[in-house]
PDB file of N, CA and C in Angstrom:
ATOM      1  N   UNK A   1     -24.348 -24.030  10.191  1.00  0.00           N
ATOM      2  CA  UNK A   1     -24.684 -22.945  11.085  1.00  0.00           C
ATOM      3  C   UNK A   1     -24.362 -21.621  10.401  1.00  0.00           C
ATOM      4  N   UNK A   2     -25.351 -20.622  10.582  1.00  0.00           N
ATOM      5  CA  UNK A   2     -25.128 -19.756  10.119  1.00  0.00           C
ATOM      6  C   UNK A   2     -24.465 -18.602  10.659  1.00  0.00           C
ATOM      7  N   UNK A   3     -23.441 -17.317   9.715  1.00  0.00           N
ATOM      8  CA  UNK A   3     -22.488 -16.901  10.645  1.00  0.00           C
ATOM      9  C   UNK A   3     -23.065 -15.581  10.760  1.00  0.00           C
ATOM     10  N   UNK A   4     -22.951 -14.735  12.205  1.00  0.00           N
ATOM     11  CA  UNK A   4     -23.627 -13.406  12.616  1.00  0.00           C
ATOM     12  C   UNK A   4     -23.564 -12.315  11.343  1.00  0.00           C
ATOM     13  N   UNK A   5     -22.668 -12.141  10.204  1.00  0.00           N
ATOM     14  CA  UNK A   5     -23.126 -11.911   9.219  1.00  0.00           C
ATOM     15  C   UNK A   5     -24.088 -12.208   8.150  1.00  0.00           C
ATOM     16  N   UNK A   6     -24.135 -13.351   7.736  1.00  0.00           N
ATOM     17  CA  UNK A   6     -25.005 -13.895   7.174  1.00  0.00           C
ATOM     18  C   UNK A   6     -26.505 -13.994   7.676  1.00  0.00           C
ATOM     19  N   UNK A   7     -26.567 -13.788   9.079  1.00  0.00           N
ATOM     20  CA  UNK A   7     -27.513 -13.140   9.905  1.00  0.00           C
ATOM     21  C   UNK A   7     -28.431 -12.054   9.624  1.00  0.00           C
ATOM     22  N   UNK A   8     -27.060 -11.326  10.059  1.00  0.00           N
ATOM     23  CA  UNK A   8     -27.573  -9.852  10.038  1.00  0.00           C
ATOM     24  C   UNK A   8     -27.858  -9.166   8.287  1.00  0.00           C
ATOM     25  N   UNK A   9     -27.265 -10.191   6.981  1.00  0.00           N
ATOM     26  CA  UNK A   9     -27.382  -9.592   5.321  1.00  0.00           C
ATOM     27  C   UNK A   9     -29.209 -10.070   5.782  1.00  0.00           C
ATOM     28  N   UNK A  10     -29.494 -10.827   6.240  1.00  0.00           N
ATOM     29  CA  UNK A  10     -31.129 -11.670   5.898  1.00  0.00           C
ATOM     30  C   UNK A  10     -31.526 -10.601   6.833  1.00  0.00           C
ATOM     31  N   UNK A  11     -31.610 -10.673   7.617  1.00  0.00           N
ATOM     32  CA  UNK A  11     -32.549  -9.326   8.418  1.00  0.00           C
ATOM     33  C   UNK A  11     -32.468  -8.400   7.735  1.00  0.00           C
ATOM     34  N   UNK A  12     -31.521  -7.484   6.730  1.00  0.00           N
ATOM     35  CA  UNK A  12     -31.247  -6.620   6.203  1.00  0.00           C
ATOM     36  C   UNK A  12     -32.338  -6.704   4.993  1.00  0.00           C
ATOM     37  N   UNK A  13     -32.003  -7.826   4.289  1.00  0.00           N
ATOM     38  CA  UNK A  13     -33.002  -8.200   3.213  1.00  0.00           C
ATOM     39  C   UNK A  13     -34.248  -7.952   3.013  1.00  0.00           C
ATOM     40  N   UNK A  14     -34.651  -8.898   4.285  1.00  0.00           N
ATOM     41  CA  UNK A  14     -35.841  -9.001   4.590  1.00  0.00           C
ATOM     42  C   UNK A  14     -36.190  -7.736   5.000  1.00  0.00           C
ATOM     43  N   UNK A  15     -35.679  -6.404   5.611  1.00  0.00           N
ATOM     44  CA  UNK A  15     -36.523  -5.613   5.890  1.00  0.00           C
ATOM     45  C   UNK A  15     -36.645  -4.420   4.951  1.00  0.00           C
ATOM     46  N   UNK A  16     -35.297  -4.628   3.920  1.00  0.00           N
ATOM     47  CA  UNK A  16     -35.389  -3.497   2.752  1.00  0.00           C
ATOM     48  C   UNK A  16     -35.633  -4.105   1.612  1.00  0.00           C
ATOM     49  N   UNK A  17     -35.708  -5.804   1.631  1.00  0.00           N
ATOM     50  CA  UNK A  17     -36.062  -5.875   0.447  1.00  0.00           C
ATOM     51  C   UNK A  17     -35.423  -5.886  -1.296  1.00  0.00           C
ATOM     52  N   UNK A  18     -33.794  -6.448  -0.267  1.00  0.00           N
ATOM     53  CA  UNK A  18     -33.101  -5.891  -1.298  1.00  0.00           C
ATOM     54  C   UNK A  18     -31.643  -6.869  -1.098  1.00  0.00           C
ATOM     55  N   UNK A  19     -30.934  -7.183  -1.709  1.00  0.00           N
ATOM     56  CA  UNK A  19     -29.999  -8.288  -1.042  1.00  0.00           C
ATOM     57  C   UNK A  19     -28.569  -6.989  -1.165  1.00  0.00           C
ATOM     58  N   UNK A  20     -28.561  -7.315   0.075  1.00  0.00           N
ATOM     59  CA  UNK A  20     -27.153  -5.850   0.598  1.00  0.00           C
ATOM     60  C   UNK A  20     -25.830  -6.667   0.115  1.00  0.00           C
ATOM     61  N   UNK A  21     -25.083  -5.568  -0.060  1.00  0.00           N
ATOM     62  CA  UNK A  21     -23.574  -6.279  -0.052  1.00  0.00           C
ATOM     63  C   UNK A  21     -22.779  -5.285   1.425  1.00  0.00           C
ATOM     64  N   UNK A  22     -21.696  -5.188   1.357  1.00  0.00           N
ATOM     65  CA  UNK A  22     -20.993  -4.674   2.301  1.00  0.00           C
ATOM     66  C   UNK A  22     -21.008  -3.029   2.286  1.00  0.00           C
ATOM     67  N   UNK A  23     -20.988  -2.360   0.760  1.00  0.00           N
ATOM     68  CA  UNK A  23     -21.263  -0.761   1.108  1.00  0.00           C
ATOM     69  C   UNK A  23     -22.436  -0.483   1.361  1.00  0.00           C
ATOM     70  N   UNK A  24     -23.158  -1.571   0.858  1.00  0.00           N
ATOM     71  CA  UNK A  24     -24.694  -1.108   0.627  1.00  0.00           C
ATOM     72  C   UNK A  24     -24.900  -0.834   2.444  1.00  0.00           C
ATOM     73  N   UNK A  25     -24.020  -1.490   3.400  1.00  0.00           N
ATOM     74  CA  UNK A  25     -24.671  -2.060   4.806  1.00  0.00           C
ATOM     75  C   UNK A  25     -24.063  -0.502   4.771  1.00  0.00           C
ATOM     76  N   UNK A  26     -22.717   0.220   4.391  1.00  0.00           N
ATOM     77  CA  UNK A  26     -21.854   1.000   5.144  1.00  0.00           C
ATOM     78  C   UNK A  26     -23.107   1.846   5.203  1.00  0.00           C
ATOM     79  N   UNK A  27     -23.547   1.966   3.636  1.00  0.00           N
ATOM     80  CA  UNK A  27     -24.168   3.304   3.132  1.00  0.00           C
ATOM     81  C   UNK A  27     -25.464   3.298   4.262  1.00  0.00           C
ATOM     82  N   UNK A  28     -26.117   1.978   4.271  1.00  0.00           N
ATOM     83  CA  UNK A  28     -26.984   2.507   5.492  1.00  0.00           C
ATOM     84  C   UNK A  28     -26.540   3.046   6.617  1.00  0.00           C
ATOM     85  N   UNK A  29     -25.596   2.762   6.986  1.00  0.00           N
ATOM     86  CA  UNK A  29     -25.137   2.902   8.839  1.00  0.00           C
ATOM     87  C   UNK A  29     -24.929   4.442   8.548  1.00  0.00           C
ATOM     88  N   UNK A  30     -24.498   4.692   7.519  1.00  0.00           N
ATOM     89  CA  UNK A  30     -23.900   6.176   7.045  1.00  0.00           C
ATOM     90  C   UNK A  30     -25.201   7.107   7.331  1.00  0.00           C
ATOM     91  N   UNK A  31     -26.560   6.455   6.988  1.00  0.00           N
ATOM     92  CA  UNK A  31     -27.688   6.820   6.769  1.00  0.00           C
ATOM     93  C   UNK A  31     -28.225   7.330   7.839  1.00  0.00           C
ATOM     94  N   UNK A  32     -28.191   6.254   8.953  1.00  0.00           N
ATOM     95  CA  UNK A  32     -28.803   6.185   9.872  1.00  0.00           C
ATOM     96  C   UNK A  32     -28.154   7.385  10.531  1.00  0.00           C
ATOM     97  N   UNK A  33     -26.385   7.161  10.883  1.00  0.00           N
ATOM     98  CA  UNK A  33     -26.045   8.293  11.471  1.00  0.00           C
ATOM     99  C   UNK A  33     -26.054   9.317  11.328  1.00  0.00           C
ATOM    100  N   UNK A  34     -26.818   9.782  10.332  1.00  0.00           N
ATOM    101  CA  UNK A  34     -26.776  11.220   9.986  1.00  0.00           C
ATOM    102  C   UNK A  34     -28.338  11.690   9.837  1.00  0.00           C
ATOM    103  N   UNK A  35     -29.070  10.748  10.155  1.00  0.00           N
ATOM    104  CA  UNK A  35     -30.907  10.438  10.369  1.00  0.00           C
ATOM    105  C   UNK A  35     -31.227  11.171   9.000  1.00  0.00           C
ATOM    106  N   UNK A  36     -30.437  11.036   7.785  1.00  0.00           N
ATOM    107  CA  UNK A  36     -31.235  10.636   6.434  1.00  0.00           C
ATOM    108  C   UNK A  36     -32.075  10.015   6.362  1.00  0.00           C
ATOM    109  N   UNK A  37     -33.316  10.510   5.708  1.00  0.00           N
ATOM    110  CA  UNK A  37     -33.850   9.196   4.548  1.00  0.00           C
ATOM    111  C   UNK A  37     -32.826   8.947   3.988  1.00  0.00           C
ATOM    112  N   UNK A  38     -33.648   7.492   3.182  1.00  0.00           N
ATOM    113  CA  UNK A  38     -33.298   7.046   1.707  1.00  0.00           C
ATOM    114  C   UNK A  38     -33.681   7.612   0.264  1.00  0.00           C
ATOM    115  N   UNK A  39     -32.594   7.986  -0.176  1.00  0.00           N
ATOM    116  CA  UNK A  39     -33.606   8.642  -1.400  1.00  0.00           C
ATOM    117  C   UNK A  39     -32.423   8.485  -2.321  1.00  0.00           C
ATOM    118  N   UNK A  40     -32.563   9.102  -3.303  1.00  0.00           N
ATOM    119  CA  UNK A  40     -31.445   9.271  -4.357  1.00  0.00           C
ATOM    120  C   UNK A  40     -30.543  10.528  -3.896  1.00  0.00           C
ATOM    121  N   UNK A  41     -29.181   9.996  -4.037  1.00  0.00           N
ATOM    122  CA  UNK A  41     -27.789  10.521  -3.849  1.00  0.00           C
ATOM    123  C   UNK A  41     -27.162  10.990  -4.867  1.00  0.00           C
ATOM    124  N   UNK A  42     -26.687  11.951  -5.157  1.00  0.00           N
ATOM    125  CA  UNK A  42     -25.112  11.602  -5.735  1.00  0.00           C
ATOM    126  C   UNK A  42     -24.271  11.020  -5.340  1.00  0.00           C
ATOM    127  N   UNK A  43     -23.101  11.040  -6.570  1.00  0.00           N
ATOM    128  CA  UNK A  43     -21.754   9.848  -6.034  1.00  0.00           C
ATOM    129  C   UNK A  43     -21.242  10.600  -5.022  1.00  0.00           C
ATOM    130  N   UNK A  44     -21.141  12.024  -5.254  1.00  0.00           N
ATOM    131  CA  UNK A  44     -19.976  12.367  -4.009  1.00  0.00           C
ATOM    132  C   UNK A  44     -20.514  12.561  -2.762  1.00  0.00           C
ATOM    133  N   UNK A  45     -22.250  12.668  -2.464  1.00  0.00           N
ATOM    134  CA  UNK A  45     -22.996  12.556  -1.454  1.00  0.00           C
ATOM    135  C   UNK A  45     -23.040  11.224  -0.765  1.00  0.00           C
ATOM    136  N   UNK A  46     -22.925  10.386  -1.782  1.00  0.00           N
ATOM    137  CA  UNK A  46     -22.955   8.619  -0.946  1.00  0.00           C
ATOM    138  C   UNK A  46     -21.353   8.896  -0.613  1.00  0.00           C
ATOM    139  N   UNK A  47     -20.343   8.838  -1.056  1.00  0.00           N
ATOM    140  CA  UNK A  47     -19.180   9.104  -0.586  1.00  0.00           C
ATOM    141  C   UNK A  47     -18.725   9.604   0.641  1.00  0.00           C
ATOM    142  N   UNK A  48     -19.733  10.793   0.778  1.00  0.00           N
ATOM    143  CA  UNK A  48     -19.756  11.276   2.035  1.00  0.00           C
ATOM    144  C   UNK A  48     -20.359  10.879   3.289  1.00  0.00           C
ATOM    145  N   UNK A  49     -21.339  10.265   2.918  1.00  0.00           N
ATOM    146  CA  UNK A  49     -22.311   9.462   3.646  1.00  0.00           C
ATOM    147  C   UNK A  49     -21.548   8.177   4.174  1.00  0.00           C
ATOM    148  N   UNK A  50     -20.966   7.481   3.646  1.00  0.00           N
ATOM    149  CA  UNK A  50     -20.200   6.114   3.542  1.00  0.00           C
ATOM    150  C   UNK A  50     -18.998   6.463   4.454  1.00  0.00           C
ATOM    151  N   UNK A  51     -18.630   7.718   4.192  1.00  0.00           N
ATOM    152  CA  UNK A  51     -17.120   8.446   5.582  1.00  0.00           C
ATOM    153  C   UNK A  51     -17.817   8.486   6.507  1.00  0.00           C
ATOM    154  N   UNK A  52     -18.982   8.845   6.735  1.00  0.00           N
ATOM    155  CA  UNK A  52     -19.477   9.102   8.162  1.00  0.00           C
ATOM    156  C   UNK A  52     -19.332   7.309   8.926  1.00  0.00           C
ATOM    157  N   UNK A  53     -20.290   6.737   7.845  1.00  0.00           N
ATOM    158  CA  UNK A  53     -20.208   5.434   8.650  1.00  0.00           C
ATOM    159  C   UNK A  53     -19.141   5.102   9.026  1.00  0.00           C
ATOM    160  N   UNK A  54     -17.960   5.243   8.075  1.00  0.00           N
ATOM    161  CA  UNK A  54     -16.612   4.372   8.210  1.00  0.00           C
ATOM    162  C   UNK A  54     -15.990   4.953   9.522  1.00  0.00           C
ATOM    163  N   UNK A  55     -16.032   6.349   9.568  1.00  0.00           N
ATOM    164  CA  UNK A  55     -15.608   6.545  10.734  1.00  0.00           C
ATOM    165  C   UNK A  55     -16.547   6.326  11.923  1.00  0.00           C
ATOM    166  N   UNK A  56     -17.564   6.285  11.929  1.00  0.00           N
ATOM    167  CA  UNK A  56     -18.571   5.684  13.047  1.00  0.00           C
ATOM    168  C   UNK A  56     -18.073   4.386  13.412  1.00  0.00           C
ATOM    169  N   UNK A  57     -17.974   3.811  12.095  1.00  0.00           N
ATOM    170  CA  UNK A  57     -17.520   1.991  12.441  1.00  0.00           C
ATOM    171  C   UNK A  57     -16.344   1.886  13.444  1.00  0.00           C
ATOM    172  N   UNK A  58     -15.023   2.570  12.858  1.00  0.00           N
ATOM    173  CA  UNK A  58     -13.944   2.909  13.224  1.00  0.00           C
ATOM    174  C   UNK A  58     -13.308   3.084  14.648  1.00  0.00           C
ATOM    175  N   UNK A  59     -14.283   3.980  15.019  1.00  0.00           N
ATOM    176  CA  UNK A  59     -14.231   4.829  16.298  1.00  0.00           C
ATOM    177  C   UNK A  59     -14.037   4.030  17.603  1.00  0.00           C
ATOM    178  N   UNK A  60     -14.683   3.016  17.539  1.00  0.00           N
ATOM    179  CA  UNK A  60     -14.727   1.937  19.009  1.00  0.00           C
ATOM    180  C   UNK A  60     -13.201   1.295  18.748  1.00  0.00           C
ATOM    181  N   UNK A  61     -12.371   1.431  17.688  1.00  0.00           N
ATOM    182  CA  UNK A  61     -11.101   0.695  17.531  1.00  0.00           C
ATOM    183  C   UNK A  61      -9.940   1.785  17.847  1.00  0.00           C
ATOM    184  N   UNK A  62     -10.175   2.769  17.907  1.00  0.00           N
ATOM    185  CA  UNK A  62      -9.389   3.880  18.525  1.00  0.00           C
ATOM    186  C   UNK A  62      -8.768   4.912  17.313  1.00  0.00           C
ATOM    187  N   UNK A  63      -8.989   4.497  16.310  1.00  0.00           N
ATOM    188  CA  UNK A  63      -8.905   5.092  14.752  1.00  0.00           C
ATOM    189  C   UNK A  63      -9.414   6.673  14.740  1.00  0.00           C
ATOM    190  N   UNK A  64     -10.480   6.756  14.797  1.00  0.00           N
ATOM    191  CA  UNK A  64     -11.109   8.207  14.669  1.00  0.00           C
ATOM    192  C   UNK A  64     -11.495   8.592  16.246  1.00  0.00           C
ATOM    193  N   UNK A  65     -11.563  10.236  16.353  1.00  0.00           N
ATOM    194  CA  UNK A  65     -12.040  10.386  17.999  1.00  0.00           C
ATOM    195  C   UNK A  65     -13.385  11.818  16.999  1.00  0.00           C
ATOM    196  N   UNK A  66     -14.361  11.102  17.640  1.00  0.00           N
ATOM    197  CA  UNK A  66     -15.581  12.568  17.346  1.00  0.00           C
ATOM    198  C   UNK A  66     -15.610  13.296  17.790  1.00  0.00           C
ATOM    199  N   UNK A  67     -15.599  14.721  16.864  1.00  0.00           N
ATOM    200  CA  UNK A  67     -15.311  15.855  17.378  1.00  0.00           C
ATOM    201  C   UNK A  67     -16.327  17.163  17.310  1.00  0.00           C
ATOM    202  N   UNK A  68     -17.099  16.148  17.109  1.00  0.00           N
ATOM    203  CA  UNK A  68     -18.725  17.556  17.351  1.00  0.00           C
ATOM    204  C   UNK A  68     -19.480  17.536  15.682  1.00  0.00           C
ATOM    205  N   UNK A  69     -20.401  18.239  15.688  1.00  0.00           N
ATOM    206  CA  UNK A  69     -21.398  18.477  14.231  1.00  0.00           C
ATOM    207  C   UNK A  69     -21.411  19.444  13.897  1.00  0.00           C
ATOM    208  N   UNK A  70     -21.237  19.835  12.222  1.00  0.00           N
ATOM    209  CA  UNK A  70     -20.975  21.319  12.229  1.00  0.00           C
ATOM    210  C   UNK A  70     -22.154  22.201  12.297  1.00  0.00           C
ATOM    211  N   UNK A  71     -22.671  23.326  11.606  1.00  0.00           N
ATOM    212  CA  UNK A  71     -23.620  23.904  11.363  1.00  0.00           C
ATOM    213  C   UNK A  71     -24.599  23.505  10.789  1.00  0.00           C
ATOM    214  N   UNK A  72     -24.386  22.773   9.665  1.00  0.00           N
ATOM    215  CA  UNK A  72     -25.160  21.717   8.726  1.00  0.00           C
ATOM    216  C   UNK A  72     -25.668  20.022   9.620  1.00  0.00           C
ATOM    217  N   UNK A  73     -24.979  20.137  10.623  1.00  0.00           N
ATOM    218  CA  UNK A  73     -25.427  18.443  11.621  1.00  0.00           C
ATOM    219  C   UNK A  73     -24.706  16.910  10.845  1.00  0.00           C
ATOM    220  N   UNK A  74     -23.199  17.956  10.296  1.00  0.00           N
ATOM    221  CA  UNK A  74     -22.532  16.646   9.818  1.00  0.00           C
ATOM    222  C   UNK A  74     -21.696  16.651  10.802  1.00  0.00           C
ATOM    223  N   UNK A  75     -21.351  15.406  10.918  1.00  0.00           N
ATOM    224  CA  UNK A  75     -20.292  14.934  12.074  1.00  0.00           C
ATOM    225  C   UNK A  75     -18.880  15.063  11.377  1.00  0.00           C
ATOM    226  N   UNK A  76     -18.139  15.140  12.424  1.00  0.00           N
ATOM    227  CA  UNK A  76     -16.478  15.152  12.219  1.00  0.00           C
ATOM    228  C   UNK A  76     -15.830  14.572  13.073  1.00  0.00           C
ATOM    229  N   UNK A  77     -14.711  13.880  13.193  1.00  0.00           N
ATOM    230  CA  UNK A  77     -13.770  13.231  13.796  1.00  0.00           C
ATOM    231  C   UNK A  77     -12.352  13.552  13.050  1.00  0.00           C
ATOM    232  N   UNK A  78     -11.714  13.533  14.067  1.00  0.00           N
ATOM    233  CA  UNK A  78     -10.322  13.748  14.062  1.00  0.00           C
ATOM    234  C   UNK A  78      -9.458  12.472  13.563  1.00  0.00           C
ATOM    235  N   UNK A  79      -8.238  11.933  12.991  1.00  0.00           N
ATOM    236  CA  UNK A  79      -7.708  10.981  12.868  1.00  0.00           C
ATOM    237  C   UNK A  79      -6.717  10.682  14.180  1.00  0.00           C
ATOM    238  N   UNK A  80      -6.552   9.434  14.646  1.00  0.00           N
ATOM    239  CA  UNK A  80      -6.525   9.585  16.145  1.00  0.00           C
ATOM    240  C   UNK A  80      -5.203   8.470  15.670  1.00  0.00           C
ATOM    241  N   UNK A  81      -5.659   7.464  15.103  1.00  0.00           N
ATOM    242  CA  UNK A  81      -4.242   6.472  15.089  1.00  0.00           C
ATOM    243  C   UNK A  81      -4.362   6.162  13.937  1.00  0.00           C
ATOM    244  N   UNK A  82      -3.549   6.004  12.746  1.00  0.00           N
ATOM    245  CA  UNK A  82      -3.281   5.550  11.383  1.00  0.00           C
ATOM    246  C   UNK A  82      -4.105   4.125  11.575  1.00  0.00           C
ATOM    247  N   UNK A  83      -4.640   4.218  10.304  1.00  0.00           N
ATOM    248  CA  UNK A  83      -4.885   2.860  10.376  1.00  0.00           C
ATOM    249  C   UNK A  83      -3.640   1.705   9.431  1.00  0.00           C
ATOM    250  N   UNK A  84      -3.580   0.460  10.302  1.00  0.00           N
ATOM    251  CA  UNK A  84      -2.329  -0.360   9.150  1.00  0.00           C
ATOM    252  C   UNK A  84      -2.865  -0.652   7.938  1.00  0.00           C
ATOM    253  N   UNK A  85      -1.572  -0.807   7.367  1.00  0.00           N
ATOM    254  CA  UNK A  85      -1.553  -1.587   6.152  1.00  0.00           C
ATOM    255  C   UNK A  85      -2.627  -2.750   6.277  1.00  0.00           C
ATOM    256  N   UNK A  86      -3.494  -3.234   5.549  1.00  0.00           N
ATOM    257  CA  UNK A  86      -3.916  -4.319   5.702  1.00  0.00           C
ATOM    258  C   UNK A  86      -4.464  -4.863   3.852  1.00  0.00           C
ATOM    259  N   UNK A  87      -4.312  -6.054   4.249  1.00  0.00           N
ATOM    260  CA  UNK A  87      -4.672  -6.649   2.323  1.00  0.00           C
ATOM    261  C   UNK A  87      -5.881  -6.114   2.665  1.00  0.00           C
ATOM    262  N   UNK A  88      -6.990  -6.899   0.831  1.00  0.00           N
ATOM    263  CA  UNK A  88      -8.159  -6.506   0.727  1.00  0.00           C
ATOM    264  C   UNK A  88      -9.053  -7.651   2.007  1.00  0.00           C
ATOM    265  N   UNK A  89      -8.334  -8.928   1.576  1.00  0.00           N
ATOM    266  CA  UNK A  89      -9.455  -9.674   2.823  1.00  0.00           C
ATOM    267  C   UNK A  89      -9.362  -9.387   4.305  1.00  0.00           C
ATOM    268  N   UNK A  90      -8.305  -8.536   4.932  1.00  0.00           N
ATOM    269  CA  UNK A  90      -7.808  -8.120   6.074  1.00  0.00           C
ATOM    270  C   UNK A  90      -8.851  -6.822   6.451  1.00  0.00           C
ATOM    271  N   UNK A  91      -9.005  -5.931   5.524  1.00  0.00           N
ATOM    272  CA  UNK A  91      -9.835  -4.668   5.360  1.00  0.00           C
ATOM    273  C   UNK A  91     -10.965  -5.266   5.882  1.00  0.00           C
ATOM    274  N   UNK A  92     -11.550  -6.405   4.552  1.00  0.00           N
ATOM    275  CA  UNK A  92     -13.219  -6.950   4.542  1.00  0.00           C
ATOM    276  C   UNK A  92     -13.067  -7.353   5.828  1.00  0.00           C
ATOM    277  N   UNK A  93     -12.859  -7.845   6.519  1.00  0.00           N
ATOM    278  CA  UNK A  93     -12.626  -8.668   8.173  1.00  0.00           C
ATOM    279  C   UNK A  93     -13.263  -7.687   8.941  1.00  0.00           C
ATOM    280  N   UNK A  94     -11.967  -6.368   8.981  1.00  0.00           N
ATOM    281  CA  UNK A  94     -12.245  -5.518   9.892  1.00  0.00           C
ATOM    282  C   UNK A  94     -13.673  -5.095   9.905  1.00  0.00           C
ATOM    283  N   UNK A  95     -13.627  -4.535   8.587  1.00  0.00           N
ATOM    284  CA  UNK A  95     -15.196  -3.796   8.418  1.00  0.00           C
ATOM    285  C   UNK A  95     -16.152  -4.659   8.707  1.00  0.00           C
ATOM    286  N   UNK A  96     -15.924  -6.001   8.856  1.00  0.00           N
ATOM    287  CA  UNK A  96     -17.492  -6.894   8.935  1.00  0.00           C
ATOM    288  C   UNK A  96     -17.478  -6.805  10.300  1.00  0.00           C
ATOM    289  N   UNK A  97     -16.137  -7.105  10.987  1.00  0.00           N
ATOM    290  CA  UNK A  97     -16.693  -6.944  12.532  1.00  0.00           C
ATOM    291  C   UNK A  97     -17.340  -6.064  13.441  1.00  0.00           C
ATOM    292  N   UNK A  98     -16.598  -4.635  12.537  1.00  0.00           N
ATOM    293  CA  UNK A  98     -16.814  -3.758  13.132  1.00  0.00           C
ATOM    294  C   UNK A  98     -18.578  -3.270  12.993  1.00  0.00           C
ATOM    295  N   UNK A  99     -19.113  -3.866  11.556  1.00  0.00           N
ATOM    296  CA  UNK A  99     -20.311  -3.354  11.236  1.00  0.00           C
ATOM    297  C   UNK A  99     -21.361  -4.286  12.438  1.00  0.00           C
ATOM    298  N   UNK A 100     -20.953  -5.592  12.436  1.00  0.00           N
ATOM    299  CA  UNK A 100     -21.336  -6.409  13.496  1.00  0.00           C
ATOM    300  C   UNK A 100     -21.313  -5.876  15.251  1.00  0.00           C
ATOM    301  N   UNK A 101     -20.497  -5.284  15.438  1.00  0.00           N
ATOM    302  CA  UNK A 101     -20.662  -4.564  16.212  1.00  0.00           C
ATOM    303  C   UNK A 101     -21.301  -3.293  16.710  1.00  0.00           C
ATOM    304  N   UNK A 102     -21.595  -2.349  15.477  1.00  0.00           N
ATOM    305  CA  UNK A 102     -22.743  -1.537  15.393  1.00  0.00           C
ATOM    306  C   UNK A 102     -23.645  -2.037  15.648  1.00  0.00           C
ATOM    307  N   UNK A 103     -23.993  -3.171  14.616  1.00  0.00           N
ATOM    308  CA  UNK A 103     -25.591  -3.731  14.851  1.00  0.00           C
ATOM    309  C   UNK A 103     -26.031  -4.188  15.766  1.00  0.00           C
ATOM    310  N   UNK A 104     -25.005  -5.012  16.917  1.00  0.00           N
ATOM    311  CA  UNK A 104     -24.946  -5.237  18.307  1.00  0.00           C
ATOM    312  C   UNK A 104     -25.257  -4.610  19.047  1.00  0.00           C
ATOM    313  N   UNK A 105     -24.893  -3.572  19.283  1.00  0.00           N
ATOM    314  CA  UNK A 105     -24.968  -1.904  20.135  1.00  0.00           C
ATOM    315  C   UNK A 105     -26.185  -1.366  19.551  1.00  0.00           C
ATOM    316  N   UNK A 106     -27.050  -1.278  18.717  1.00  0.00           N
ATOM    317  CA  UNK A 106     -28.023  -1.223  17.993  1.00  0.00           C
ATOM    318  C   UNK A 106     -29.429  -2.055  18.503  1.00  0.00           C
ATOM    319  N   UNK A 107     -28.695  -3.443  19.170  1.00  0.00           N
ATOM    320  CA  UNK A 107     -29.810  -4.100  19.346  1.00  0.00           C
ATOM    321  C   UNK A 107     -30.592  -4.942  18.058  1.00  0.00           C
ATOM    322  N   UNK A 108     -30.242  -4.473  17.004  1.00  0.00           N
ATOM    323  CA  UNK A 108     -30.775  -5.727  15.446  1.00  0.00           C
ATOM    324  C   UNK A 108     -29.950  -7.077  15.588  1.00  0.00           C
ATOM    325  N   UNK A 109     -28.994  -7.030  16.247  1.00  0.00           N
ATOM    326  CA  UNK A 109     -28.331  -8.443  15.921  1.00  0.00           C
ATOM    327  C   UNK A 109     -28.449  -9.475  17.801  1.00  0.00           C
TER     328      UNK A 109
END
C-alpha cells in the first residue's frame, strides 16, 4: 500500500514532469504562496522562496503567526514558539506531514 506521500511525489511527477524530492515540494509550496511562476531563480531567491513555504508549512503548528505582506506582496510572520531540537529524521517527519497537510487543505491529496 502506498503511503499519502508517495501519493502525493506521483501526482507531483506526473503533473511537472519531474521526480520531486522534499525541497523541490517546499520550493513549490513557496511558489504557489507567493503566486510565482516557475522560472529561473537565484540561490538566495529560492532561499527566500523556500522561508515562505516553511513558514506557511509551520504556521498550523503554532511556530510562526502571519503578519501581513509588505509593499513588494511578500509575506511575513512573526516567530511565535521556538521550534525543538529535533534530529534530521525528526525534522524530515515534521516537514512531510506538515507538507501533507497543505496539500490536504489544497484539495490535491
Amino acid at each position: 500500500m502506498k503511503s499519502e506521500w508517495q501519493i502525493l511525489l506521483e501526482k507531483l511527477k506526473a503533473r511537472f514532469e519531474v521526480e520531486p524530492d522534499i525541497d523541490a515540494v517546499i520550493f513549490l509550496i513557496g511558489l504557489q504562496e507567493l503566486g510565482k511562476p516557475f522560472q529561473k531563480y537565484k540561490k538566495d531567491e529560492k532561499l527566500e522562496i523556500m522561508h515562505v513555504a516553511i513558514c506557511t508549512l509551520l504556521e498550523p503548528f503554532g511556530f510562526y503567526e502571519f503578519e501581513g505582506k509588505d509593499a513588494d506582496g511578500w509575506p511575513h510572520w512573526k516567530i511565535k514558539d521556538q521550534l525543538p531540537h529535533l534530529d534530521e529524521k525528526q525534522q524530515n517527519k515534521l516537514m512531510i506531514d506538515a507538507i501533507l497537510d497543505y496539500f490536504k487543505s489544497q484539495e490535491f491529496i
